[in-house]
Structures are given as structure tokens and as C-alpha cells.
N, C-alpha and C. Protein backbone atom coordinates (compact mmCIF):
# COMPACT_ATOMS: atom_id res chain seq x y z
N UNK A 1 -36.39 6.15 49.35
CA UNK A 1 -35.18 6.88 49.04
C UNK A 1 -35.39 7.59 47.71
N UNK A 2 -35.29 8.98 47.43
CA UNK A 2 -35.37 9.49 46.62
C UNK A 2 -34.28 8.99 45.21
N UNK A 3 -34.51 9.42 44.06
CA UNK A 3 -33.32 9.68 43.51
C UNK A 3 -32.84 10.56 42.80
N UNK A 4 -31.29 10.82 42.56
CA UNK A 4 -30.84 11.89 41.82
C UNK A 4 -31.52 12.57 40.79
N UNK A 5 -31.80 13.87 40.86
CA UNK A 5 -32.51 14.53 39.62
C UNK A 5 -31.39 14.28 38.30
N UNK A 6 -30.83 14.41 38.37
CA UNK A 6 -29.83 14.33 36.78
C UNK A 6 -30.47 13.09 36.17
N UNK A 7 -30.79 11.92 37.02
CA UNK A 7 -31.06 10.33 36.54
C UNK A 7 -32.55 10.27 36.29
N UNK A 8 -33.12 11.05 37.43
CA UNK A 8 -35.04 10.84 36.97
C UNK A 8 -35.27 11.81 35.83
N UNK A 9 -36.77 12.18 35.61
CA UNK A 9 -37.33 12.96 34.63
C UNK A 9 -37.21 14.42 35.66
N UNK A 10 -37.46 15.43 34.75
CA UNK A 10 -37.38 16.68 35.72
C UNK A 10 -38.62 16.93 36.22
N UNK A 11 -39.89 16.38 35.66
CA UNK A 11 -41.68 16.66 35.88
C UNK A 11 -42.60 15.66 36.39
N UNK A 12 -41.38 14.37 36.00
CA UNK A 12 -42.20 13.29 36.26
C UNK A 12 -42.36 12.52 35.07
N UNK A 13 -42.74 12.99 33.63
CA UNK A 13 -42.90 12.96 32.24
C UNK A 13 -41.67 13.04 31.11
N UNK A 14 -41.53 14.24 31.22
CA UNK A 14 -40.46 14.64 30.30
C UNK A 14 -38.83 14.35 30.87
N UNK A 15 -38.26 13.82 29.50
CA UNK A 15 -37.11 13.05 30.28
C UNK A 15 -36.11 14.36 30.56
N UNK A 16 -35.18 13.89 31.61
CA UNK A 16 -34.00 15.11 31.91
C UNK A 16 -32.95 14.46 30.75
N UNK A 17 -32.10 15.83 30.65
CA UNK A 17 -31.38 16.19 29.58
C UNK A 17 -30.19 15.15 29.07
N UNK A 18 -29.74 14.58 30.63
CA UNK A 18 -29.10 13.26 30.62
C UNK A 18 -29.77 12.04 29.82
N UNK A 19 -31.03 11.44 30.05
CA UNK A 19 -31.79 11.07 29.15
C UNK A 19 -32.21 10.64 28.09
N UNK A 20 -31.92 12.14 27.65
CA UNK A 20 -32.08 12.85 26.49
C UNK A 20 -30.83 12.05 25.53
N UNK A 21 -29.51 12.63 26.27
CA UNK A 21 -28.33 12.33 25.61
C UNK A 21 -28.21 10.94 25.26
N UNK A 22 -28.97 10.08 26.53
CA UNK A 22 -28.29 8.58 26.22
C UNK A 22 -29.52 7.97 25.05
N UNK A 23 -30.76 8.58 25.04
CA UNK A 23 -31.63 8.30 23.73
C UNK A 23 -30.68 8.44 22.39
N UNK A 24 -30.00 10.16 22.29
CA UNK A 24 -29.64 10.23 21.14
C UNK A 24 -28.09 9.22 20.75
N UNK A 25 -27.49 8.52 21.65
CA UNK A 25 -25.96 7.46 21.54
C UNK A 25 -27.24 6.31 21.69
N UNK A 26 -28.13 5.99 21.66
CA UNK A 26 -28.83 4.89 22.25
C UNK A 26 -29.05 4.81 20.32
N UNK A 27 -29.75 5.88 20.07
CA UNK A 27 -30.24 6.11 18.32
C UNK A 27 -29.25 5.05 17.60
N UNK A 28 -28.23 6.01 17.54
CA UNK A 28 -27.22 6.36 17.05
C UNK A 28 -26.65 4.96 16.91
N UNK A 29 -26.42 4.39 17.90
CA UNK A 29 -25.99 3.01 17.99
C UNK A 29 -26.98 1.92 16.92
N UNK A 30 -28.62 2.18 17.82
CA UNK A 30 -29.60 1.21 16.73
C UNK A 30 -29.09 1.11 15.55
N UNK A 31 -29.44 2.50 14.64
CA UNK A 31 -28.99 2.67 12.98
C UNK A 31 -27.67 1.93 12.85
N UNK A 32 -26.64 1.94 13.38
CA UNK A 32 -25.51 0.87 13.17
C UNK A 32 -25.94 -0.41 13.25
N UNK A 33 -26.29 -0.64 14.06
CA UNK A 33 -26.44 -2.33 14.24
C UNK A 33 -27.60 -2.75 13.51
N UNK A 34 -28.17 -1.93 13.18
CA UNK A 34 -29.45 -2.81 11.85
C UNK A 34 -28.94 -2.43 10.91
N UNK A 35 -28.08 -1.82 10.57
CA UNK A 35 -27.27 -2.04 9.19
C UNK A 35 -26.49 -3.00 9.29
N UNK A 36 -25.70 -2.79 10.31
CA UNK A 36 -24.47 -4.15 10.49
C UNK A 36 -24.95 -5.80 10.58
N UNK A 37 -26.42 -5.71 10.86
CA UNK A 37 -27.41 -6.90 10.95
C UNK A 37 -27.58 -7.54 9.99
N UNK A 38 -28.02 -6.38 8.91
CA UNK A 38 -28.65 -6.67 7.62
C UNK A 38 -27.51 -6.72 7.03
N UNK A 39 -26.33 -6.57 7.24
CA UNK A 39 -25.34 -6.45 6.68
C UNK A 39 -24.60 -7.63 6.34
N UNK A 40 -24.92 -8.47 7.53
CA UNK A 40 -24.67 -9.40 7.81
C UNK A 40 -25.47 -10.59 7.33
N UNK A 41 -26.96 -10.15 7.43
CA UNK A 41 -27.83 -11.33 6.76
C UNK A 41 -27.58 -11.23 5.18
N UNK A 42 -27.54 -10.00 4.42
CA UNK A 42 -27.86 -10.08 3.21
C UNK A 42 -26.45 -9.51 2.28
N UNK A 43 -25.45 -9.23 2.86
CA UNK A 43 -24.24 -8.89 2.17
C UNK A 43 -23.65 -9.70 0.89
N UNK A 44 -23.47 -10.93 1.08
CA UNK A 44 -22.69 -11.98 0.60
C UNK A 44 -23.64 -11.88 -0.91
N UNK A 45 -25.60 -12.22 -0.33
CA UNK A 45 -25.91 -12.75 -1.58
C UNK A 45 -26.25 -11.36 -2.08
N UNK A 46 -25.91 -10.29 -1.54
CA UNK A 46 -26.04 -9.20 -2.81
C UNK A 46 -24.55 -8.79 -3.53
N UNK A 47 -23.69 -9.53 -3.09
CA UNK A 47 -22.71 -9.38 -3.63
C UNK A 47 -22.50 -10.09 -4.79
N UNK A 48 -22.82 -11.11 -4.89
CA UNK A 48 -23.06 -12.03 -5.65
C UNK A 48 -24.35 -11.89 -7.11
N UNK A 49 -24.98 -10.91 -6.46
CA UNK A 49 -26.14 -10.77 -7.73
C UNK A 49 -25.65 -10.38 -8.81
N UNK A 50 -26.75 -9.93 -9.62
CA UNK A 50 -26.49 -9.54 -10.84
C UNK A 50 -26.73 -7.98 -10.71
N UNK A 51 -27.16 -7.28 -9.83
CA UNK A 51 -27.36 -5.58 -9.53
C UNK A 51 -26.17 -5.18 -9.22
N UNK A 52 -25.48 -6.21 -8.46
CA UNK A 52 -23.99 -5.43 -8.02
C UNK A 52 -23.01 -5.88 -9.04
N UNK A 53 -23.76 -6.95 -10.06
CA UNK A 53 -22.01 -6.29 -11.02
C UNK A 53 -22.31 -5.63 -12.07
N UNK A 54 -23.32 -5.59 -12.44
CA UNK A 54 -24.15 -4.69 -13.01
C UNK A 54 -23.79 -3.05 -12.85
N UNK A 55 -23.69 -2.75 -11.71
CA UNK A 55 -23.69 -1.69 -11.11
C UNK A 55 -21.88 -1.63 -10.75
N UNK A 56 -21.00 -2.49 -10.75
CA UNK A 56 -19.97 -2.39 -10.75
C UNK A 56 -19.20 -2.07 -12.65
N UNK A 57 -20.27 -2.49 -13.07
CA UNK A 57 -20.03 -2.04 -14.59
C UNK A 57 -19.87 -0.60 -15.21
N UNK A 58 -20.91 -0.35 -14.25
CA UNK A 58 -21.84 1.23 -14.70
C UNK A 58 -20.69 2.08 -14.06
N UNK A 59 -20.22 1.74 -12.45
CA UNK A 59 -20.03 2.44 -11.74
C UNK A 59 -18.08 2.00 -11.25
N UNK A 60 -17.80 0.81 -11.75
CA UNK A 60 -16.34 1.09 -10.90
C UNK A 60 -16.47 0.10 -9.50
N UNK A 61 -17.55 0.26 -9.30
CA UNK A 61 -17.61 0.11 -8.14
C UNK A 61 -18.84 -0.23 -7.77
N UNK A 62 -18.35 -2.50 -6.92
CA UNK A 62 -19.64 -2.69 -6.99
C UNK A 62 -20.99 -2.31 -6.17
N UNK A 63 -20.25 -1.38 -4.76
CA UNK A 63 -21.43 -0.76 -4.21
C UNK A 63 -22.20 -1.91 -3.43
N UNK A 64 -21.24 -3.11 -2.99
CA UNK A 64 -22.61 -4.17 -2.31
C UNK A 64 -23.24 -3.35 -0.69
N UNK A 65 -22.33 -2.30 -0.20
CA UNK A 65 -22.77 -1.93 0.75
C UNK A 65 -24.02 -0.85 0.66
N UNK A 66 -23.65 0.16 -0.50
CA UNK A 66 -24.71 0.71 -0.95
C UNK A 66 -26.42 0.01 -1.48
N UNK A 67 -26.21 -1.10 -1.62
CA UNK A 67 -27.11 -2.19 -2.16
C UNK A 67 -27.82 -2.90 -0.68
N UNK A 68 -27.05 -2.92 -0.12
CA UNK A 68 -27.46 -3.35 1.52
C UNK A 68 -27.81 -2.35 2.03
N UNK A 69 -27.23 -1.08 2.06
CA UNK A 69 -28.11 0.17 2.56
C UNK A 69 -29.85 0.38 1.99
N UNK A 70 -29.89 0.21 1.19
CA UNK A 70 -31.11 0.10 0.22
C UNK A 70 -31.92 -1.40 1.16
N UNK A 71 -32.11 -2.34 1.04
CA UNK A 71 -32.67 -3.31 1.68
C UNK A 71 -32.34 -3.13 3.42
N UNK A 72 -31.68 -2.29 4.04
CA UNK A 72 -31.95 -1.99 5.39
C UNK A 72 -33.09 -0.72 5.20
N UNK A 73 -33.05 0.19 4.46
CA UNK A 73 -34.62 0.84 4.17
C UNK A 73 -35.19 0.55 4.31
N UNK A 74 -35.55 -0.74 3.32
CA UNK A 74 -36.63 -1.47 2.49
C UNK A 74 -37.02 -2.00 4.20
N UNK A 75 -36.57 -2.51 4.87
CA UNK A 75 -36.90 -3.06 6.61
C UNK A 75 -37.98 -2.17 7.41
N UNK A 76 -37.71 -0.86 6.78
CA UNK A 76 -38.14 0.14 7.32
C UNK A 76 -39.34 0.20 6.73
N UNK A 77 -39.63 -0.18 5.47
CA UNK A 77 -40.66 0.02 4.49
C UNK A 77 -40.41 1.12 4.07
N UNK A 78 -39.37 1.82 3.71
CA UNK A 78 -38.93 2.93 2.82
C UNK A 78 -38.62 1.88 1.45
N UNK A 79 -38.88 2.71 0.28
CA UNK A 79 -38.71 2.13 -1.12
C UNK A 79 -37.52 3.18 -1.65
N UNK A 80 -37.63 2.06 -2.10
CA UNK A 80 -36.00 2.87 -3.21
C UNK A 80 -35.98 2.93 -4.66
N UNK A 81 -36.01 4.41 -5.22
CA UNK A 81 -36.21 4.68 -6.47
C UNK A 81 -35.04 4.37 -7.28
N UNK A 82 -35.74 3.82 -8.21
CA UNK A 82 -34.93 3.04 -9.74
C UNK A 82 -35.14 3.32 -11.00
N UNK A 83 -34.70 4.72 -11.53
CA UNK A 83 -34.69 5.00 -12.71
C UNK A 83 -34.88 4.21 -13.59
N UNK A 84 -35.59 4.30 -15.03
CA UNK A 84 -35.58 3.62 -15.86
C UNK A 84 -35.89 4.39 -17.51
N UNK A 85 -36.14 4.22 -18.49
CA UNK A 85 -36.84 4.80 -19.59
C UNK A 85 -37.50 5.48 -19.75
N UNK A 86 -38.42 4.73 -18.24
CA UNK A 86 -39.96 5.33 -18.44
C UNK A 86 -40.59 6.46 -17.32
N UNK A 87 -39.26 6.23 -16.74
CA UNK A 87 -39.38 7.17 -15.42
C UNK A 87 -39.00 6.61 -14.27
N UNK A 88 -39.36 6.83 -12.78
CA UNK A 88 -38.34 6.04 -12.11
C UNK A 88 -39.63 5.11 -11.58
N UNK A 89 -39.11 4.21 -10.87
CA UNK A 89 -39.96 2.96 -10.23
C UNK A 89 -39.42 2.89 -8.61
N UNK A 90 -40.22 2.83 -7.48
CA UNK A 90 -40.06 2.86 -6.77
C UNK A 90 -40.42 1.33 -6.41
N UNK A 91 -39.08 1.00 -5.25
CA UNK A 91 -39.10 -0.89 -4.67
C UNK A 91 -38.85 -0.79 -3.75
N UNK A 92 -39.29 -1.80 -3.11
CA UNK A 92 -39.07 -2.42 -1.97
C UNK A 92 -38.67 -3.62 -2.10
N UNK A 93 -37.09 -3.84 -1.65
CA UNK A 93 -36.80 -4.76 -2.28
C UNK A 93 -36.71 -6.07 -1.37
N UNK A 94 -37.43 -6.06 -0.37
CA UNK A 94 -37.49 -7.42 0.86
C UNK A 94 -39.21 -7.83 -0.02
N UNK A 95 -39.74 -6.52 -0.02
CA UNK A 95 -41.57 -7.19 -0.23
C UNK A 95 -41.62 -7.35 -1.54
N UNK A 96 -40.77 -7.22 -2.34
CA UNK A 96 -40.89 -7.51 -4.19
C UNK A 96 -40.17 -8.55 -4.29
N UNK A 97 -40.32 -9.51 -3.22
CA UNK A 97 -39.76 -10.97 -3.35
C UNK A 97 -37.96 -11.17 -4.42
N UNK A 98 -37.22 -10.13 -4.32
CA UNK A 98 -36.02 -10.98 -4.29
C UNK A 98 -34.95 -11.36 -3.53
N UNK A 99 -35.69 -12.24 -2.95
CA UNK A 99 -34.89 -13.83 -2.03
C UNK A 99 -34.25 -13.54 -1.01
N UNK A 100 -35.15 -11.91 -0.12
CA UNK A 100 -34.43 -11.60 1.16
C UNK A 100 -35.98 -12.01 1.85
N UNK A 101 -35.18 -12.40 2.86
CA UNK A 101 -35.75 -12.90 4.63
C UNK A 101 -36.66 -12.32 5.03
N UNK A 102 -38.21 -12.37 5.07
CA UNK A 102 -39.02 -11.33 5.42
C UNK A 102 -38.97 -11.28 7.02
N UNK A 103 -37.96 -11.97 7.67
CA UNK A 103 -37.71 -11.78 8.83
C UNK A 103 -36.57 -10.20 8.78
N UNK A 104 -36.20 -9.78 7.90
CA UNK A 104 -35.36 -8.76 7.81
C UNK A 104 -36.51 -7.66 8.35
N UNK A 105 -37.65 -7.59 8.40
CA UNK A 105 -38.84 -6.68 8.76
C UNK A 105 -38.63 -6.59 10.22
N UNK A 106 -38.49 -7.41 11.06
CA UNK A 106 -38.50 -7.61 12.66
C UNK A 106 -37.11 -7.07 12.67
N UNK A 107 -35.97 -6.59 11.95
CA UNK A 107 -34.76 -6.18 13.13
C UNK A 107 -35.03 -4.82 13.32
N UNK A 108 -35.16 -4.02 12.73
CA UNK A 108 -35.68 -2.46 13.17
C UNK A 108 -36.12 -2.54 14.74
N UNK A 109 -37.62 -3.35 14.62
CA UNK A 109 -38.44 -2.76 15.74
C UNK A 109 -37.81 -3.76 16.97
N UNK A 110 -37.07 -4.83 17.04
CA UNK A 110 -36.65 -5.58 17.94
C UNK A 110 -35.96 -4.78 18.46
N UNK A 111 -34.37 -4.05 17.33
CA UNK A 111 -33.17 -3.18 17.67
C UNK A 111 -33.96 -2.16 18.59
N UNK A 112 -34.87 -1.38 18.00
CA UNK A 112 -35.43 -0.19 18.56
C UNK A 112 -36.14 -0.29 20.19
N UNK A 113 -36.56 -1.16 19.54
CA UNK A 113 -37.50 -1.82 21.55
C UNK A 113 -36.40 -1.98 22.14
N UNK A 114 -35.18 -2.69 22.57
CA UNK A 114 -34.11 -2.73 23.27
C UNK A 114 -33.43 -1.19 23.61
N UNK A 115 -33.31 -0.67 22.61
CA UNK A 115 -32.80 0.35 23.14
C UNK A 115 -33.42 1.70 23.66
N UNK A 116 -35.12 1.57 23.38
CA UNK A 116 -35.60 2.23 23.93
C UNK A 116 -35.80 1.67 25.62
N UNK A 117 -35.85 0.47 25.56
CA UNK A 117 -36.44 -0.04 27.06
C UNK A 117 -34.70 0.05 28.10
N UNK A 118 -33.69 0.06 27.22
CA UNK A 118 -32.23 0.65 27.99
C UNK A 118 -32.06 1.77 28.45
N UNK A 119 -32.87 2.74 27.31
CA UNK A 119 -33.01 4.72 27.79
C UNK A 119 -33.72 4.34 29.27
N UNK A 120 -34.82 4.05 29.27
CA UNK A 120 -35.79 4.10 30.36
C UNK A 120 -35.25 3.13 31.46
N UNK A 121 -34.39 1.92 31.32
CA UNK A 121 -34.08 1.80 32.77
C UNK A 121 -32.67 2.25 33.00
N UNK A 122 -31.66 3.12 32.53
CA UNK A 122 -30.44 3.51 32.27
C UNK A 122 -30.99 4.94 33.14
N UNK A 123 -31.74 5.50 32.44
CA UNK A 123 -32.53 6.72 32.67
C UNK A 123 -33.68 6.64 33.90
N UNK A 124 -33.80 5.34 34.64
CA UNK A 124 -34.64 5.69 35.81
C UNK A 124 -36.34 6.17 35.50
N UNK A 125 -36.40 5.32 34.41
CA UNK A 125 -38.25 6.05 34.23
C UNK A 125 -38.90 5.89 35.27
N UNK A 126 -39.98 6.45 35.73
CA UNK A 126 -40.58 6.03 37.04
C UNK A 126 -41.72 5.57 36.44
N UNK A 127 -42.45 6.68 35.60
CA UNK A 127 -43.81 6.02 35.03
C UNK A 127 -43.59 5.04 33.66
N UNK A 128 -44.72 4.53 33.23
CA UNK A 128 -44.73 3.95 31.57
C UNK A 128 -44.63 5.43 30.49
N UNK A 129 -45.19 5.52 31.50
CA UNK A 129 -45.24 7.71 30.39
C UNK A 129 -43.59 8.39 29.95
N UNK A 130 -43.09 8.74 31.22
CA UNK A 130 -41.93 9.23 31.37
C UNK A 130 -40.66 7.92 30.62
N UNK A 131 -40.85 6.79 31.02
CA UNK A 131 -40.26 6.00 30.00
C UNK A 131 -40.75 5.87 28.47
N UNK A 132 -41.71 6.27 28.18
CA UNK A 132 -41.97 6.17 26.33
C UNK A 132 -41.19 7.57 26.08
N UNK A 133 -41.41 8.30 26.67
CA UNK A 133 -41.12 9.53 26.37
C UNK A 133 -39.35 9.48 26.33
N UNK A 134 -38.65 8.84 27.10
CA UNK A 134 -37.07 8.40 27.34
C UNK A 134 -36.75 7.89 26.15
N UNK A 135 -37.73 6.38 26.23
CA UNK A 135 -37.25 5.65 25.04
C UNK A 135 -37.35 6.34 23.59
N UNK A 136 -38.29 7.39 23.29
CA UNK A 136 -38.93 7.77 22.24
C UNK A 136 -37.71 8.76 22.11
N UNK A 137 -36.58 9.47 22.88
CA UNK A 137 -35.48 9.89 22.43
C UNK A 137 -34.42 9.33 21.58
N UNK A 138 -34.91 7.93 21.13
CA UNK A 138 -33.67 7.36 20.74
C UNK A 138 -34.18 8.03 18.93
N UNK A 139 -34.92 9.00 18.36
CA UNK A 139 -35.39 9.36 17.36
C UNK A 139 -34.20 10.13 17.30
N UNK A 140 -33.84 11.17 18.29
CA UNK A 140 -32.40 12.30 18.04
C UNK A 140 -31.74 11.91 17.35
N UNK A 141 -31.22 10.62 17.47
CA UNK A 141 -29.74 9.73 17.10
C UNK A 141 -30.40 9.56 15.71
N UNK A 142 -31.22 9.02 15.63
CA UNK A 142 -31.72 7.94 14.43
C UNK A 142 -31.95 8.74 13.37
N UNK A 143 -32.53 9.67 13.42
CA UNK A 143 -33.34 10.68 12.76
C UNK A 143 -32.09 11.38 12.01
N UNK A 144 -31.07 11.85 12.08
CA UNK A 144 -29.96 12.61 11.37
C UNK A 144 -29.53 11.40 10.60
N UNK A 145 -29.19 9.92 11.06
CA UNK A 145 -28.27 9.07 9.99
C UNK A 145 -29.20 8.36 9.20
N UNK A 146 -30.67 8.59 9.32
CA UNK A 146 -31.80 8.01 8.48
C UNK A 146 -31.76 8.84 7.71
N UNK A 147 -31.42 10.78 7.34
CA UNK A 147 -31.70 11.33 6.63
C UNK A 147 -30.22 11.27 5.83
N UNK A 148 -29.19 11.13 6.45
CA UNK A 148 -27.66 11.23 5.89
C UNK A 148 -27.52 9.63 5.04
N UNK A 149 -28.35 8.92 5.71
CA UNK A 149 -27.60 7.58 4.65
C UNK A 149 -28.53 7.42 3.37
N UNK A 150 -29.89 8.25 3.41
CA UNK A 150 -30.82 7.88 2.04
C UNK A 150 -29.61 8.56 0.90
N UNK A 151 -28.78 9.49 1.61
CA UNK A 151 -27.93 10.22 0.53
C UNK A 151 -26.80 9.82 0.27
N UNK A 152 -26.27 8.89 1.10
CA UNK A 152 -25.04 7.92 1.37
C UNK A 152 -25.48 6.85 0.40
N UNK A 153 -26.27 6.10 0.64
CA UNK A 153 -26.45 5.08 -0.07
C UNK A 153 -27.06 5.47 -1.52
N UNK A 154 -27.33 6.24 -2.00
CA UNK A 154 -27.74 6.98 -3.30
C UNK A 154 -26.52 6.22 -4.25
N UNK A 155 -26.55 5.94 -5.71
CA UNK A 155 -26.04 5.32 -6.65
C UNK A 155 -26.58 6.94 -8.28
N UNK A 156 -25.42 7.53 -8.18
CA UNK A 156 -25.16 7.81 -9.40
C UNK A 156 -24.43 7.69 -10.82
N UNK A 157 -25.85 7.09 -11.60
CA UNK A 157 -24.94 6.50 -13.27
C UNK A 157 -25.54 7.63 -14.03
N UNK A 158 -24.82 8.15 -14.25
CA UNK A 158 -24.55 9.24 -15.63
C UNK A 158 -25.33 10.41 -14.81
N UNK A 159 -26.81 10.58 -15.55
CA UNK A 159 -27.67 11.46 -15.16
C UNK A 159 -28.37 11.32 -14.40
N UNK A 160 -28.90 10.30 -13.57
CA UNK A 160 -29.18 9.59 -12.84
C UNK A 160 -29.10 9.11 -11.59
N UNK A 161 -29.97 8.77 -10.88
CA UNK A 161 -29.94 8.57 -9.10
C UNK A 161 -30.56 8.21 -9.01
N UNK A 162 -30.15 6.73 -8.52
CA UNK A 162 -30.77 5.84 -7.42
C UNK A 162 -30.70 5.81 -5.92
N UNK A 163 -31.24 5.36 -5.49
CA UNK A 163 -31.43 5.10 -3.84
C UNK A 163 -32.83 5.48 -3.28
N UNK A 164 -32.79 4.92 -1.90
CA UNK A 164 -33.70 5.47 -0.89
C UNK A 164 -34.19 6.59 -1.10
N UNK A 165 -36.11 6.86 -1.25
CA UNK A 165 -36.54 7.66 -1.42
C UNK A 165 -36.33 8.34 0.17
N UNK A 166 -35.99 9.98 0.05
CA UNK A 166 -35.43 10.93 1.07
C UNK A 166 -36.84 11.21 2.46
N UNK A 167 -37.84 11.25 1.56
CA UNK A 167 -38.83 11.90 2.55
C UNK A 167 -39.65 10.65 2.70
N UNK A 168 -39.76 9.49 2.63
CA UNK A 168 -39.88 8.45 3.50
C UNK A 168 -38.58 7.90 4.65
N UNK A 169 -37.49 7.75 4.09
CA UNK A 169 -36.29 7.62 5.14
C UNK A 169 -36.30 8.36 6.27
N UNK A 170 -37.15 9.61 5.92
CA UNK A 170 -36.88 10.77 7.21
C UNK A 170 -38.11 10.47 8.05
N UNK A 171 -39.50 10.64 7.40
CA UNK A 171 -40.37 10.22 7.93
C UNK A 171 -40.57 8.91 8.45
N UNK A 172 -40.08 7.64 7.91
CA UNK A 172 -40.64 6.24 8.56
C UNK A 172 -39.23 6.36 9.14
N UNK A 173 -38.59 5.77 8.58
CA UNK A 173 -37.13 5.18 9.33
C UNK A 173 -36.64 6.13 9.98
N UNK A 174 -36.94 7.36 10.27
CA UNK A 174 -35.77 8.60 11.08
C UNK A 174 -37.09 9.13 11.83
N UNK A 175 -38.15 8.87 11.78
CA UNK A 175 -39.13 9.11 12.98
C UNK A 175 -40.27 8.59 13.47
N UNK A 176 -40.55 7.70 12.82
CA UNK A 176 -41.73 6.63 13.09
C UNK A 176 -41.46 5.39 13.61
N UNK A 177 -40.74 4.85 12.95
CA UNK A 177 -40.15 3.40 13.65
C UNK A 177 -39.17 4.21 14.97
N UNK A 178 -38.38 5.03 15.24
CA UNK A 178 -37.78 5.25 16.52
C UNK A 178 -38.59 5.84 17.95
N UNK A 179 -39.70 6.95 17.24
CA UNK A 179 -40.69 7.13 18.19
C UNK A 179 -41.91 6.05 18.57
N UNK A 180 -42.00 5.19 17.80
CA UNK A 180 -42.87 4.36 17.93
C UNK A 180 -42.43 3.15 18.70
N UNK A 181 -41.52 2.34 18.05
CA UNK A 181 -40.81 1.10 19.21
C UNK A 181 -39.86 1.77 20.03
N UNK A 182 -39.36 2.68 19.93
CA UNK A 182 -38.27 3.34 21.07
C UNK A 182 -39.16 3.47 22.38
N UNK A 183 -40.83 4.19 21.99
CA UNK A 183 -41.29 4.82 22.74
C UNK A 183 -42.21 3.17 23.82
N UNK A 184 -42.66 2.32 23.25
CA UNK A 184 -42.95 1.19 23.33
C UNK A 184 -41.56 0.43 24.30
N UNK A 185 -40.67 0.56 23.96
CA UNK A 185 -39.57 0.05 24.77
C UNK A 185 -39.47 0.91 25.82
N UNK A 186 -39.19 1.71 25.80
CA UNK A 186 -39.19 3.04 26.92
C UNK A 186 -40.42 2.97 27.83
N UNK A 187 -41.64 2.82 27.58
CA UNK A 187 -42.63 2.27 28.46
C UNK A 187 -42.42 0.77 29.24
N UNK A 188 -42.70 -0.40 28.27
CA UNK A 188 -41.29 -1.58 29.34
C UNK A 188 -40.65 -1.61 30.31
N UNK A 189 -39.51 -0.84 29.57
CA UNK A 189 -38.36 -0.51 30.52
C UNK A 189 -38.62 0.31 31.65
N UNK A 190 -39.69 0.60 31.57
CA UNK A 190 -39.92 1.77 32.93
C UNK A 190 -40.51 0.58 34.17
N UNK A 191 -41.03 -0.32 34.05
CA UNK A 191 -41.10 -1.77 34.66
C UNK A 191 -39.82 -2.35 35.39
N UNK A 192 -39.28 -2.22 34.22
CA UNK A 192 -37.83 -2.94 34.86
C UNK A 192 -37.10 -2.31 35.71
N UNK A 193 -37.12 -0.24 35.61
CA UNK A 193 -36.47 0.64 36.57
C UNK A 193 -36.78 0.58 37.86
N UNK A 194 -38.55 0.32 38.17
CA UNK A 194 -39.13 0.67 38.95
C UNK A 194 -38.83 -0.67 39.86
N UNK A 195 -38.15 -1.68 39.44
CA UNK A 195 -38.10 -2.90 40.37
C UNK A 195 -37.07 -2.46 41.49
């Protein structure tokens, strides 16, 4: 039994436009829920530090979400620049050991594999090809709020700006980690369509 062109690929390979769409709400969704993850693992004790009242000093405002935006980067292996005297210093603040979960590294590519391997059986992959290529849509979604939150989560004191360096956020976290485990899930999931 054949199936509907709107649901398969149009070539065999390249996903149809439907696809397409549920990659980019598929994205879109990931970037929420590995914030809301990390949000969840590491909220409380960055609320509690000494950066967020620190930074509630400077600023009004203690920013623990902005501070958690920064360590959902850091997941990504994006570093986050930190002005200082001497110029700025770039961190990573899961691998510069302060007292977050180096399991915080695995929610990206877990989040991302799920929802790439959902494009591809949601989406009917037939091959492993045509499903990486499905799953590897979930970059659409990801890719705009990876470049909008390095600027969201940004911290300005006086002259000064902190946050997520911009052209790693775009490059790792807004297109490497989504084409890479999206596309990895999307191959999977093309297993599971074909049953």
C-alpha cells in the first residue's frame, strides 16, 4: 500500500514540506525543554550562589534565569564571556567545575535524538537517509532561539556584557548539536516508521 505524498519524502531523500514543518515545532519545542530541564536541575542552586546576588547587586535583578540560560549553553559546549579588568574570559561553566552535573552534557543530545527520531516516524521516513535528513530539520526551530537567547540571556553592568558567546551559540547549539543528533535520531526513527 502506498502512502500519502504530503506524509513521505517527495524523492525518497529529501523531506516533504510537511516534514519540514514538524522538524521546525519539533526544534522549537527541544530548545524549551532543555532549558526547562536545566532549569530544573540547576535553578535553585544558582539562585542561591554568590553570581546571582552579586549580579542582583549590580543589576536589580537577580537574573537566576539568565544564569541558567548561560549553563544550558555551557551543555552545548558554548562558553560564556565574562568581562573583567583584564579583558573578557571566556567559561564554561558545567566543565570549570562549579558544582553542576556533568550529566547536564547528555540532555541536549538525548532531547535532540527524540525529537529527531519523532520527525522521521511522524514524517514516515522510509530510508535511514530520508529520516536523518527529517530529523536533521529539527535545526529550523533550534537554530533562530539558539541565536535569540545568546542575546536574551546576555547580562548588562554599566559598559559591559556578559553572556553566551553569539557565534558559537549559532554554530554549536543552533546547528551542530540539532543537525547532528536530530539527524542521528531521524535515521532511528526511520526503523520505527518502516515497521
Amino acid at each position: 500500500m502506498s502512502r500519502p505524498e504530503s506524509t513521505a519524502t517527495t524523492d525518497g531523500i529529501a523531506p516533504a514540506s510537511r516534514t519540514l514543518g514538524m522538524g521546525a515545532i519539533a526544534g522549537l519545542l527541544s530548545y524549551a525543554i532543555t532549558y526547562a530541564i536545566t532549569y530544573a536541575m540547576t535553578g535553585e542552586q544558582i539562585a542561591n550562589s554568590l553570581a546571582a546576588r552579586i549580579l542582583e547587586l549590580a543589576t536589580g535583578d537577580p537574573g537566576t534565569w539568565k544564569l541558567v540560560g548561560w549553563v544550558f549553553y555551557s551543555t552545548h559546549y558554548v562558553t560564556s564571556e565574562i568581562p573583567g579588568l583584564f579583558g573578557s574570559t571566556a567559561v564554561n561553566l558545567i566543565s570549570r567545575g562549579d558544582g553542576f552535573s556533568a550529566a547536564l552534557f547528555v540532555i541536549p543530545p538525548v532531547v535532540l535524538l527524540i525529537a529527531g527520531g519523532l520527525v522521521a516516524v511522524v514524517g514516515r521516513a522510509e530510508t535511514p537517509l530520508s529520516g536523518a535528513f527529517g530529523g536533521a530539520s529539527v535545526a529550523i526551530g533550534y537554530l533562530p532561539l539558539a541565536i535569540a537567547g545568546a542575546f536574551l540571556f546576555s547580562i548588562s553592568v554599566g559598559d559591559s556584557t556578559a553572556g553566551p558567546t553569539l557565534v558559537t551559540a549559532a554554530l554549536l547549539a543552533g546547528l551542530v548539536y540539532p543537525l547532528v543528533f536530530g539527524g542521528v535520531g531521524g535515521a532511528l526513527g526511520s526503523f520505527v516508521s518502516n515497521r
